[in-house]
PDB file of N, CA and C in Angstrom:
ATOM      1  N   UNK A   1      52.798  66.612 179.742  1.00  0.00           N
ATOM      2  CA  UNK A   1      52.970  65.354 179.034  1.00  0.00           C
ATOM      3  C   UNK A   1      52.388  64.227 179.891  1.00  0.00           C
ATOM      4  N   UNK A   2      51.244  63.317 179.601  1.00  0.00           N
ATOM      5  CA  UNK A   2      50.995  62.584 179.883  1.00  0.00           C
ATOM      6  C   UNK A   2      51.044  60.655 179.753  1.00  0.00           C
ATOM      7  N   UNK A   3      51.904  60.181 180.589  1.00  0.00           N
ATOM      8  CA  UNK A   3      52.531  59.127 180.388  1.00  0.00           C
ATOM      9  C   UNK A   3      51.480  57.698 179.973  1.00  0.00           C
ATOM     10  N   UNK A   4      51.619  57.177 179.293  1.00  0.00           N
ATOM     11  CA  UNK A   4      50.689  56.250 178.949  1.00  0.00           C
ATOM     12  C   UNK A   4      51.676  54.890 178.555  1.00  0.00           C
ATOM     13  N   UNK A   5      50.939  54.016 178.950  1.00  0.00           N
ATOM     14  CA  UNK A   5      50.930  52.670 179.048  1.00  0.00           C
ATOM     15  C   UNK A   5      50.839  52.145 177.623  1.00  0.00           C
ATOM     16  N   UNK A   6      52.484  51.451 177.219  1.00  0.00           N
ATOM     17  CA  UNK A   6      52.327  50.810 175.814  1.00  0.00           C
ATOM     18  C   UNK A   6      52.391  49.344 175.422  1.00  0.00           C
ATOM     19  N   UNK A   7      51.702  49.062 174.419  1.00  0.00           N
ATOM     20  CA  UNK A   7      52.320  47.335 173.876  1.00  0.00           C
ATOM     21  C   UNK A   7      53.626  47.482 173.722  1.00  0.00           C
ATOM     22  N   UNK A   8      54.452  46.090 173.487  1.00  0.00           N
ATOM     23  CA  UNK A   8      55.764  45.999 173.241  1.00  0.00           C
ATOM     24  C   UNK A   8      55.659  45.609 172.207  1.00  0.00           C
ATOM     25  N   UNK A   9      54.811  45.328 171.570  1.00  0.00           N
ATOM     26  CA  UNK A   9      54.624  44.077 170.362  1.00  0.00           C
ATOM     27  C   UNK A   9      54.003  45.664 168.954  1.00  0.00           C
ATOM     28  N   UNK A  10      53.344  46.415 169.382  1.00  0.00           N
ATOM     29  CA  UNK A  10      52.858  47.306 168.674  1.00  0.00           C
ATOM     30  C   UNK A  10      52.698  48.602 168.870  1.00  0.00           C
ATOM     31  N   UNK A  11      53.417  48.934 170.191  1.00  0.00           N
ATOM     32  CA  UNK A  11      52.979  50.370 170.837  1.00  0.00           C
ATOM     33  C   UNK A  11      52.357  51.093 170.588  1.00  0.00           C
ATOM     34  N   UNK A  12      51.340  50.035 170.478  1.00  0.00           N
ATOM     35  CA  UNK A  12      49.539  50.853 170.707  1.00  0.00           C
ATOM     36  C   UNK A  12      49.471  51.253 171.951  1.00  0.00           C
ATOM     37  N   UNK A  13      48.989  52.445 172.365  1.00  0.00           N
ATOM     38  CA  UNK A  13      48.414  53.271 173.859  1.00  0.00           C
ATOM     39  C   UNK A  13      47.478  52.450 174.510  1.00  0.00           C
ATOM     40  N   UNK A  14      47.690  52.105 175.629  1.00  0.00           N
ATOM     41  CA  UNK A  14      46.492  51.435 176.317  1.00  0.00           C
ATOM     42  C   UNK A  14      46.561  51.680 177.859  1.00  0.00           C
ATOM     43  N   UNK A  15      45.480  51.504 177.907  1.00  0.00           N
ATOM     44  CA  UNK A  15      44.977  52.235 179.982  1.00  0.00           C
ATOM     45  C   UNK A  15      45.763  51.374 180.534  1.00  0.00           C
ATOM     46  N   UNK A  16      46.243  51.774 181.657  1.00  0.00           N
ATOM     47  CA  UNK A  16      46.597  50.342 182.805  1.00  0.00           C
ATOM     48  C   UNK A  16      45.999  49.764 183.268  1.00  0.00           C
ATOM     49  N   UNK A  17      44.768  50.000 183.000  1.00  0.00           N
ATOM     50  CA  UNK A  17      43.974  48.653 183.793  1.00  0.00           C
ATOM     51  C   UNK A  17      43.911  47.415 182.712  1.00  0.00           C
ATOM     52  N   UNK A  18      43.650  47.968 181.285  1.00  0.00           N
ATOM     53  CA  UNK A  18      44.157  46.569 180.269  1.00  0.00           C
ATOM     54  C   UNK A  18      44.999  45.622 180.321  1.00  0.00           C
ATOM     55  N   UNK A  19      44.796  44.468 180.368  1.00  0.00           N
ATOM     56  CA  UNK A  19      45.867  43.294 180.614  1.00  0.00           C
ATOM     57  C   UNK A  19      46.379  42.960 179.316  1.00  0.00           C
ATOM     58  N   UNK A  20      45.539  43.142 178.554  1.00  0.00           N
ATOM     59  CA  UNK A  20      45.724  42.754 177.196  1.00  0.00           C
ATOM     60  C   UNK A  20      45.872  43.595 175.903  1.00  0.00           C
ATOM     61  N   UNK A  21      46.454  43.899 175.072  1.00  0.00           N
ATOM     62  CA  UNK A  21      46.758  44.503 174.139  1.00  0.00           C
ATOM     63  C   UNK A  21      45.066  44.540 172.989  1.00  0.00           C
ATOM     64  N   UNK A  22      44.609  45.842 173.103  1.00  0.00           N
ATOM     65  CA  UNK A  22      43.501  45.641 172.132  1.00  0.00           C
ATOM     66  C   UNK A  22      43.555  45.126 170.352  1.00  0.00           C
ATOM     67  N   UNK A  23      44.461  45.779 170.334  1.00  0.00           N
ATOM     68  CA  UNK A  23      45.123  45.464 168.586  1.00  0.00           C
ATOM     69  C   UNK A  23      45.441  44.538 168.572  1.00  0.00           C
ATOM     70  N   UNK A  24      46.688  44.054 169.109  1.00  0.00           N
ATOM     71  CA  UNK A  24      47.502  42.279 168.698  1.00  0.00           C
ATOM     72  C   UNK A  24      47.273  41.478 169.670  1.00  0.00           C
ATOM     73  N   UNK A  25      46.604  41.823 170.925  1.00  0.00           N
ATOM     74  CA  UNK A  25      46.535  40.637 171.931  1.00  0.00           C
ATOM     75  C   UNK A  25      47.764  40.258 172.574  1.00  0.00           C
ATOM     76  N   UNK A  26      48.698  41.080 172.521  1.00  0.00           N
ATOM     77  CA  UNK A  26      50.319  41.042 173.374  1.00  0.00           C
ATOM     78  C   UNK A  26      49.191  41.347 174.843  1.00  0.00           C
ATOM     79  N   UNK A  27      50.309  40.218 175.902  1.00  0.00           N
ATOM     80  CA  UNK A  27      49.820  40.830 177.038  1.00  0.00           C
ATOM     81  C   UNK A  27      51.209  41.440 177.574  1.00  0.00           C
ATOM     82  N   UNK A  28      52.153  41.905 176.816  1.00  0.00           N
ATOM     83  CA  UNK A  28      53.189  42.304 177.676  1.00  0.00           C
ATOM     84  C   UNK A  28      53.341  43.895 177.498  1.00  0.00           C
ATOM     85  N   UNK A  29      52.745  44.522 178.252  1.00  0.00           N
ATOM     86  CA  UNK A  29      52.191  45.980 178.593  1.00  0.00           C
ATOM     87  C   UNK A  29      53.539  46.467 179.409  1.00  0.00           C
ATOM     88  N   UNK A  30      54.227  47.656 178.611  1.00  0.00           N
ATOM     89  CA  UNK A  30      55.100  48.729 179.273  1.00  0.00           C
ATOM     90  C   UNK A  30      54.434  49.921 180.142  1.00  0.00           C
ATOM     91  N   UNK A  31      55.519  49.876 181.607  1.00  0.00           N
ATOM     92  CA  UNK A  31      54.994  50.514 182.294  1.00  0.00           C
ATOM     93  C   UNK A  31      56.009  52.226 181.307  1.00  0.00           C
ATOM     94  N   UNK A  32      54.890  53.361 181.777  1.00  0.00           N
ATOM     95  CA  UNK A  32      55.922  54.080 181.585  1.00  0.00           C
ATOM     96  C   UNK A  32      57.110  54.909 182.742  1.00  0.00           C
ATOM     97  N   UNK A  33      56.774  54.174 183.668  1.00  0.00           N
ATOM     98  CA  UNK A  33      57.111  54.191 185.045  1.00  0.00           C
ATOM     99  C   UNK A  33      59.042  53.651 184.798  1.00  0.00           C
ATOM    100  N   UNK A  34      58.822  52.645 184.295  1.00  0.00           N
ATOM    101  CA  UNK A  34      60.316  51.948 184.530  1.00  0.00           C
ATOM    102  C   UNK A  34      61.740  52.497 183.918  1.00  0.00           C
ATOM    103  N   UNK A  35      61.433  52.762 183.274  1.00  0.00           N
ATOM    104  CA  UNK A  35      63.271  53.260 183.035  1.00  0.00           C
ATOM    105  C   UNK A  35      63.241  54.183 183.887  1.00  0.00           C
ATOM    106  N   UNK A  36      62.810  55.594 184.507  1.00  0.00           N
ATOM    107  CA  UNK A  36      62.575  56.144 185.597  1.00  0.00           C
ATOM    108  C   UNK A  36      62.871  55.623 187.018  1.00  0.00           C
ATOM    109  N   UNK A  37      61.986  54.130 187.151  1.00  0.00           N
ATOM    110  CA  UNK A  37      62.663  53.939 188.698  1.00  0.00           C
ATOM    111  C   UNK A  37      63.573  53.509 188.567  1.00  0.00           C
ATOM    112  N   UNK A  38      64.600  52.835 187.544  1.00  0.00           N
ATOM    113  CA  UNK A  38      65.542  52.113 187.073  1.00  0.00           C
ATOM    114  C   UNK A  38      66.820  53.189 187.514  1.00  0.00           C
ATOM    115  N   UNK A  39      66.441  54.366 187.114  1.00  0.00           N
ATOM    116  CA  UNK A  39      67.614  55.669 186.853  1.00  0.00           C
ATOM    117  C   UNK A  39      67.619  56.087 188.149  1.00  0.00           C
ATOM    118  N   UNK A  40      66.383  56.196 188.868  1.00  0.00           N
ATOM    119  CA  UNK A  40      66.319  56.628 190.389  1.00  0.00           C
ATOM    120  C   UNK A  40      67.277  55.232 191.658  1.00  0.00           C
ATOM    121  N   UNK A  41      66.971  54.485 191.179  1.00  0.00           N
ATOM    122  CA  UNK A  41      67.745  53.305 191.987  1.00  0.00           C
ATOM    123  C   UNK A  41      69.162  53.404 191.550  1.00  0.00           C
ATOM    124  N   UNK A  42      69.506  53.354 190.244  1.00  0.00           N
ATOM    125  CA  UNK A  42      71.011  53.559 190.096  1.00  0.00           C
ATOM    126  C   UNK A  42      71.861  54.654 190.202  1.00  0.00           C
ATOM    127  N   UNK A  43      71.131  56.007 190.309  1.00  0.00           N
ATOM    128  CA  UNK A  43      71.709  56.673 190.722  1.00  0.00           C
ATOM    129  C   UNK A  43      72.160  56.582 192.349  1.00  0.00           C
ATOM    130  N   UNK A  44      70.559  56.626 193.198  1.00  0.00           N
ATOM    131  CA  UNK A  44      70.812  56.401 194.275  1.00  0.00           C
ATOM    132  C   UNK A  44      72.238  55.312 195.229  1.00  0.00           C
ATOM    133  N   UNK A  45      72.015  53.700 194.590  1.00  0.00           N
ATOM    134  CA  UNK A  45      73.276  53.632 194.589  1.00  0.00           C
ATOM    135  C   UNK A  45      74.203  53.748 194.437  1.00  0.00           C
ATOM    136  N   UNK A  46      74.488  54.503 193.184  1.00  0.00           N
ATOM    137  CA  UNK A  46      76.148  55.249 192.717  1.00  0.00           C
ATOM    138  C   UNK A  46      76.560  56.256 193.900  1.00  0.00           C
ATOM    139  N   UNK A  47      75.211  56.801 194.791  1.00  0.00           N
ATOM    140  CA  UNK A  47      75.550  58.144 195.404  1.00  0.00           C
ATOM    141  C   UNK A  47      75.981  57.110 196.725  1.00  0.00           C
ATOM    142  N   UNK A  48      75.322  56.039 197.380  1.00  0.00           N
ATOM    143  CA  UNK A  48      75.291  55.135 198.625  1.00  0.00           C
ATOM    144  C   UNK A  48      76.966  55.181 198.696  1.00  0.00           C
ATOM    145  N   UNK A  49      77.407  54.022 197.497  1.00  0.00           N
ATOM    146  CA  UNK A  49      78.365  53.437 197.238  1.00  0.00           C
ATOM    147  C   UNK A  49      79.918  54.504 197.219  1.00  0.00           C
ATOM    148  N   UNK A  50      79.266  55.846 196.772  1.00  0.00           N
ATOM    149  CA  UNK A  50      80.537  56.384 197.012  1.00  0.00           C
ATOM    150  C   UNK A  50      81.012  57.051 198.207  1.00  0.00           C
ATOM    151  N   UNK A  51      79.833  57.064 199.443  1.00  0.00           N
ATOM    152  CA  UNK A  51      79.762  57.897 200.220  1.00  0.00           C
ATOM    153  C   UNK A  51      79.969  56.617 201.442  1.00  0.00           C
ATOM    154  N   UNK A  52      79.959  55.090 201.306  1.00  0.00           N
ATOM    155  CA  UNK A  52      80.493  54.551 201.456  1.00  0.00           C
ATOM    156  C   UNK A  52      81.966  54.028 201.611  1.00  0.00           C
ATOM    157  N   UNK A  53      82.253  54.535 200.352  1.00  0.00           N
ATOM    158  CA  UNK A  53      83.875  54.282 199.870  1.00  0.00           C
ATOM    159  C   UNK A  53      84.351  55.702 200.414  1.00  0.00           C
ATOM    160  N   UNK A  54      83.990  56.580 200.837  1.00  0.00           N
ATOM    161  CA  UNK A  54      84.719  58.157 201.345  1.00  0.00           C
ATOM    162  C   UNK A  54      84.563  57.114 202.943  1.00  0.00           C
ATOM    163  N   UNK A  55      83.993  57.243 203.311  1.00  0.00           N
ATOM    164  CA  UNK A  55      83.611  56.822 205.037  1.00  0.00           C
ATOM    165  C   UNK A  55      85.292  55.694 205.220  1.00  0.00           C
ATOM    166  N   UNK A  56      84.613  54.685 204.169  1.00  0.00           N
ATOM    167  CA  UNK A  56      86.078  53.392 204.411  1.00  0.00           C
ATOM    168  C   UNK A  56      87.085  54.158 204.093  1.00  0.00           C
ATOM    169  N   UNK A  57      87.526  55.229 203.097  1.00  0.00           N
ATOM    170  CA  UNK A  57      89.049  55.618 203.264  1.00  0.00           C
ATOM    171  C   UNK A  57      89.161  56.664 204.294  1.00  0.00           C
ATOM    172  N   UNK A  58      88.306  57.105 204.734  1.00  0.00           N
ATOM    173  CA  UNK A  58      88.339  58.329 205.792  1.00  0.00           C
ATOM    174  C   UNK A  58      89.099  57.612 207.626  1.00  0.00           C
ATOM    175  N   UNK A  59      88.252  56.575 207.539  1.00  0.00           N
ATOM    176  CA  UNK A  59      88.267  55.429 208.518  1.00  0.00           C
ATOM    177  C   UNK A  59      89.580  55.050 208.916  1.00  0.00           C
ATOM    178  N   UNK A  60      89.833  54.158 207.594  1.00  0.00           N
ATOM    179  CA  UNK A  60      91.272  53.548 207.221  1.00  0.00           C
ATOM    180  C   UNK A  60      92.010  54.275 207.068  1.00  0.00           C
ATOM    181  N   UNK A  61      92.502  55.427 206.991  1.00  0.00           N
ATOM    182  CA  UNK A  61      93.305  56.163 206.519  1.00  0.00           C
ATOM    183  C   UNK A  61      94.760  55.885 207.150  1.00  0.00           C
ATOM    184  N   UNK A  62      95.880  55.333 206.796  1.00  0.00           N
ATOM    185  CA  UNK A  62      97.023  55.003 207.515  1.00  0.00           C
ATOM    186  C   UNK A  62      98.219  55.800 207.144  1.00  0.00           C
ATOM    187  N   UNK A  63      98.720  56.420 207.537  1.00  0.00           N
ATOM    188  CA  UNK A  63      99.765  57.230 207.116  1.00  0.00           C
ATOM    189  C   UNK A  63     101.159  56.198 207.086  1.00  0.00           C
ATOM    190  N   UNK A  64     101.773  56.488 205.878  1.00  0.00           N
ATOM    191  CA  UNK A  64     103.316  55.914 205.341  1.00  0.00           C
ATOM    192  C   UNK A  64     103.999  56.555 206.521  1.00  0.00           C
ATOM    193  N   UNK A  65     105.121  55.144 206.538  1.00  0.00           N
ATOM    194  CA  UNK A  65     105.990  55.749 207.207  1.00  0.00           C
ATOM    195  C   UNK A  65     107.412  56.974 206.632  1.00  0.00           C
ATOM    196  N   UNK A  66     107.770  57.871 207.219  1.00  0.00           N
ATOM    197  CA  UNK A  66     108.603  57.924 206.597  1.00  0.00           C
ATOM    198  C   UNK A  66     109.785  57.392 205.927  1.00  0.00           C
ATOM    199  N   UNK A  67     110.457  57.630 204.830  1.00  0.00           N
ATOM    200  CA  UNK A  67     111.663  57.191 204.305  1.00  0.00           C
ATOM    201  C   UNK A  67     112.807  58.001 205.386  1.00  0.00           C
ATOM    202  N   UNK A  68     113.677  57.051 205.547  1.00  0.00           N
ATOM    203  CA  UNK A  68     114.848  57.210 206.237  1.00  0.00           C
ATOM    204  C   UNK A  68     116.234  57.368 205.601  1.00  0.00           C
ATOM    205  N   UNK A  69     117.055  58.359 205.132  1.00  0.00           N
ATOM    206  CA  UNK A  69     117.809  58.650 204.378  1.00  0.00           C
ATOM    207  C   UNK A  69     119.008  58.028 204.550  1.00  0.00           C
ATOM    208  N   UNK A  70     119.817  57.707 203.929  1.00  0.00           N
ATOM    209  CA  UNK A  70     121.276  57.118 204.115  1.00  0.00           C
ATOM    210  C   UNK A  70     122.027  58.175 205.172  1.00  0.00           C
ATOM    211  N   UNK A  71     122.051  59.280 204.462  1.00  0.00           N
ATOM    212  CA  UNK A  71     122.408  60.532 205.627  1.00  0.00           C
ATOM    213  C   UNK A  71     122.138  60.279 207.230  1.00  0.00           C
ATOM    214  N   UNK A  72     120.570  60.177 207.266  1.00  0.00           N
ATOM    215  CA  UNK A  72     120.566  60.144 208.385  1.00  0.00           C
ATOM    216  C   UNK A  72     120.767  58.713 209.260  1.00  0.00           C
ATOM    217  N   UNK A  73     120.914  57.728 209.000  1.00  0.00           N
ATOM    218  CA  UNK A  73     121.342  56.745 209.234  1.00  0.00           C
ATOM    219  C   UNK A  73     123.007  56.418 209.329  1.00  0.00           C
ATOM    220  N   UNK A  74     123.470  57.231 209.068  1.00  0.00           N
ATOM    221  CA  UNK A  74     125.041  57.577 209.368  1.00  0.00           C
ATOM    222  C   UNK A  74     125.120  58.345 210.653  1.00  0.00           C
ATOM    223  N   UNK A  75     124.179  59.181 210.788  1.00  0.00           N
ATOM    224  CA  UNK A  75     124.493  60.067 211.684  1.00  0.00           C
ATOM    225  C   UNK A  75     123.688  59.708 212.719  1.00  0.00           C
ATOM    226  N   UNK A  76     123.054  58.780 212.387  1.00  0.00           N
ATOM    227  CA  UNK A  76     122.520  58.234 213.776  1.00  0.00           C
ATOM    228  C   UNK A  76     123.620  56.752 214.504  1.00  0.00           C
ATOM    229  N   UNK A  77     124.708  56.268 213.918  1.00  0.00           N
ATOM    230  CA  UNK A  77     125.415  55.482 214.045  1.00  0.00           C
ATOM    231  C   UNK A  77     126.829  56.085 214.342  1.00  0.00           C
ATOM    232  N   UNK A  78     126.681  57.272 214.185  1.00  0.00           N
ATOM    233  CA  UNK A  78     127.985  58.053 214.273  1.00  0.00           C
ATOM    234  C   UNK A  78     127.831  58.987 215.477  1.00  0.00           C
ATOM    235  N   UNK A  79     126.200  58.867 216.049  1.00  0.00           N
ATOM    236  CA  UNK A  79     126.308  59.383 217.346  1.00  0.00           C
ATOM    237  C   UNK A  79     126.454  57.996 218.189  1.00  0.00           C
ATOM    238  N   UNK A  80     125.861  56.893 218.194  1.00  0.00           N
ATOM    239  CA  UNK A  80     125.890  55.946 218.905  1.00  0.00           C
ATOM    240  C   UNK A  80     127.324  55.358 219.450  1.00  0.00           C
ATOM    241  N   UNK A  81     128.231  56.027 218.267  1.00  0.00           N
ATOM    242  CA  UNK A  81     129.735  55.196 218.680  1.00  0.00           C
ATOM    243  C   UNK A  81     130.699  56.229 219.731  1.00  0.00           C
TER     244      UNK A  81
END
């Protein structure tokens, strides 16, 4: 499959070296390049960003303290006396 260069105005086929639309004279020429690098950049950052966010919780990681039971808080006051 060979990718070719379209009008926006008529998506007539035209070379890339045309600036100008042969049929309607649109000069606004689609690459067929772009939604492609579009998908390659956003993926790429989706992959940055999460491997980012693993690193910061890996990093940060803070462990809870434990909960302290009524139980044992008796029996730590009931050795003290």
């Amino acid at each position: 499959m060979i990718y070719q260069y379209r009008c926006a105005c008529c998506s007539e086929a035209v070379t890339s070296t045309e600036k100008v639309c042969p049929k309607c004279g649109s000069q606004h020429i689609k690459s067929p390049y772009g939604l492609w690098v579009f998908c390659i950049f956003a993926c790429l950052f989706t992959v940055i960003s999460f491997k980012v966010g693993n690193i910061y919780i890996q990093n940060h990681n803070i462990e809870t303290p434990s909960q302290v039971s009524l139980l044992d808080v008796l029996q730590q006051s009931s050795k003290t006396d």
